[in-house]
Protein backbone atom coordinates (compact mmCIF):
# COMPACT_ATOMS: atom_id res chain seq x y z
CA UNK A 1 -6.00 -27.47 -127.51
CA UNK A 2 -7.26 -27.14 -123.52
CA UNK A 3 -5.64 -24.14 -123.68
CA UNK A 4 -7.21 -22.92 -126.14
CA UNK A 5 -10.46 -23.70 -124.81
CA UNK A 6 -9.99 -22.68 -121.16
CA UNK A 7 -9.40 -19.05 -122.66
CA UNK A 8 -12.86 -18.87 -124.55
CA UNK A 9 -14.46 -20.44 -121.18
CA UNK A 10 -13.09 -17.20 -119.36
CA UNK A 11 -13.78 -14.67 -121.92
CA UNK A 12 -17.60 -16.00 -122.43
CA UNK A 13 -17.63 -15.84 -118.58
CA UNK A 14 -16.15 -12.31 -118.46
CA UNK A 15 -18.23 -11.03 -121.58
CA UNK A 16 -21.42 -12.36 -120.04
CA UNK A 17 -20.57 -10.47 -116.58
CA UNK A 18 -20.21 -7.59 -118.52
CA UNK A 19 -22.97 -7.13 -120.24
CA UNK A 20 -25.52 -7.90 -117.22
CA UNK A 21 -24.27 -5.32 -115.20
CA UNK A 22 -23.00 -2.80 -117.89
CA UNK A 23 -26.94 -1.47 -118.18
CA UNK A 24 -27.21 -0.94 -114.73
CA UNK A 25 -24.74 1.87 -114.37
CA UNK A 26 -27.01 4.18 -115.98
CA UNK A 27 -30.21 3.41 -113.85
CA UNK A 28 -31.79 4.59 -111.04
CA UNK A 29 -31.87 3.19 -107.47
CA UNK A 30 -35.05 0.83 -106.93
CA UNK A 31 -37.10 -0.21 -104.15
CA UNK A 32 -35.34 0.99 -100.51
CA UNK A 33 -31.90 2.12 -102.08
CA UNK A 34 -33.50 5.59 -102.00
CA UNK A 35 -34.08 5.62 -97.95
CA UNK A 36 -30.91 3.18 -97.32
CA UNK A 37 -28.10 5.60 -99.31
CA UNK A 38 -29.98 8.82 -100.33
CA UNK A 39 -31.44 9.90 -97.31
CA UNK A 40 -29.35 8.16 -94.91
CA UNK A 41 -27.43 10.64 -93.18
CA UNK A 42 -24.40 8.44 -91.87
CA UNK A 43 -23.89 7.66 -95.95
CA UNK A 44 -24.18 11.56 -96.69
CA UNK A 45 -21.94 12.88 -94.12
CA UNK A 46 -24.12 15.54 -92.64
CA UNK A 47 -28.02 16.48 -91.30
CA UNK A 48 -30.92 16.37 -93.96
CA UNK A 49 -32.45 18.79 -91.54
CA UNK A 50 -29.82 21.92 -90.69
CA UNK A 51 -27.29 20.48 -93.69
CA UNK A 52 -24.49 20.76 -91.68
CA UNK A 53 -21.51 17.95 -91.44
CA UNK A 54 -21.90 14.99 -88.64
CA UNK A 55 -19.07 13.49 -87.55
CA UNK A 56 -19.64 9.88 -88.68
CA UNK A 57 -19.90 8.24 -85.51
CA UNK A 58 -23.67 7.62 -85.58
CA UNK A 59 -23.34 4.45 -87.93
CA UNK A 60 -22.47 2.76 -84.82
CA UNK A 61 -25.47 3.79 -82.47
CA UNK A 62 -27.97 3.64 -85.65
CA UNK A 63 -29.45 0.71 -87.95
CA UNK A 64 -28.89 0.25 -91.66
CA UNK A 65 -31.37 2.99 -92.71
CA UNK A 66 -30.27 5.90 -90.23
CA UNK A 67 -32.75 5.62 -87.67
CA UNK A 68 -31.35 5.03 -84.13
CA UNK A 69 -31.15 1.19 -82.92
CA UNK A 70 -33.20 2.17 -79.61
CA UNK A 71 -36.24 3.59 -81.01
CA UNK A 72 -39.17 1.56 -81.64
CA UNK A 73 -39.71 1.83 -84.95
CA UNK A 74 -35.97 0.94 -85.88
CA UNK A 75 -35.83 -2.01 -88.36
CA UNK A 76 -33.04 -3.27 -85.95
CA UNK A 77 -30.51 -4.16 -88.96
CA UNK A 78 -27.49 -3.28 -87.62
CA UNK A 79 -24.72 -3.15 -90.86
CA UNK A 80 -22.23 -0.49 -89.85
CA UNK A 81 -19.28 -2.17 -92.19
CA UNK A 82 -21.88 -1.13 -95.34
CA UNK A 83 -22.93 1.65 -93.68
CA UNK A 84 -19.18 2.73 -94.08
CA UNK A 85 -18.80 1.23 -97.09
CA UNK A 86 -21.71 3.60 -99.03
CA UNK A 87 -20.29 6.54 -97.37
CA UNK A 88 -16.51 5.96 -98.42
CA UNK A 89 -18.00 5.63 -102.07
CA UNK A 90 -20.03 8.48 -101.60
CA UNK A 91 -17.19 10.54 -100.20
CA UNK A 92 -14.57 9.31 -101.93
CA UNK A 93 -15.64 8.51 -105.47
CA UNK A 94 -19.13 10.42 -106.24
CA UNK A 95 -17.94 13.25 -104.77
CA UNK A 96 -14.44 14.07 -105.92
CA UNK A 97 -14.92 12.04 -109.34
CA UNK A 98 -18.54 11.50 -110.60
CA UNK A 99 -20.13 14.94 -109.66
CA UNK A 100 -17.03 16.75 -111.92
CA UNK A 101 -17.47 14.88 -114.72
CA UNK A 102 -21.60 14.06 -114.89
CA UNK A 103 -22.75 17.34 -113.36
């Protein structure tokens, strides 16, 4: 009878997961996601500018949003393990997976 019961517990929990995010996946980024993954060029892998490749390293000598730590107007949020993160997804999954099958 627990049994029972402890699987219902974990498939209500599971189903309820699901469905909250499920809608998401089709959306649009909101509020900063645009300047923070977008137009960041450590997430992109190269220069908005020229388009060509960079070589990854400025995630560590630049804040969360691509601008470099030092200069005035930097938001001074230093994430580099996101940073990464974004651009392995990017890289790894949007580009070799996603952009063949959506686009």
């Amino acid at each position: 009878m627990i049994m029972r019961w402890k699987w219902r517990r974990e498939i209500l929990l599971f189903t309820l997961g699901v469905t909250s995010v499920l809608p998401t996946l089709w959306g649009t980024f909101i509020f900063d996601d645009e300047e923070a993954i977008i137009n960041n060029e450590d997430v992109i892998g190269k220069s908005l500018r020229t388009g060509t490749p960079n070589s990854g390293t400025g995630l560590f000598w630049n804040d969360f949003w691509g601008s470099r730590i030092t200069h005035p107007n930097s938001h001074k949020s230093y994430r580099p393990l996101t940073t990464l993160t974004y651009r392995y997804f990017k890289r790894i999954i949007f580009d070799n997976f996603v952009s063949r099958v959506i686009f």
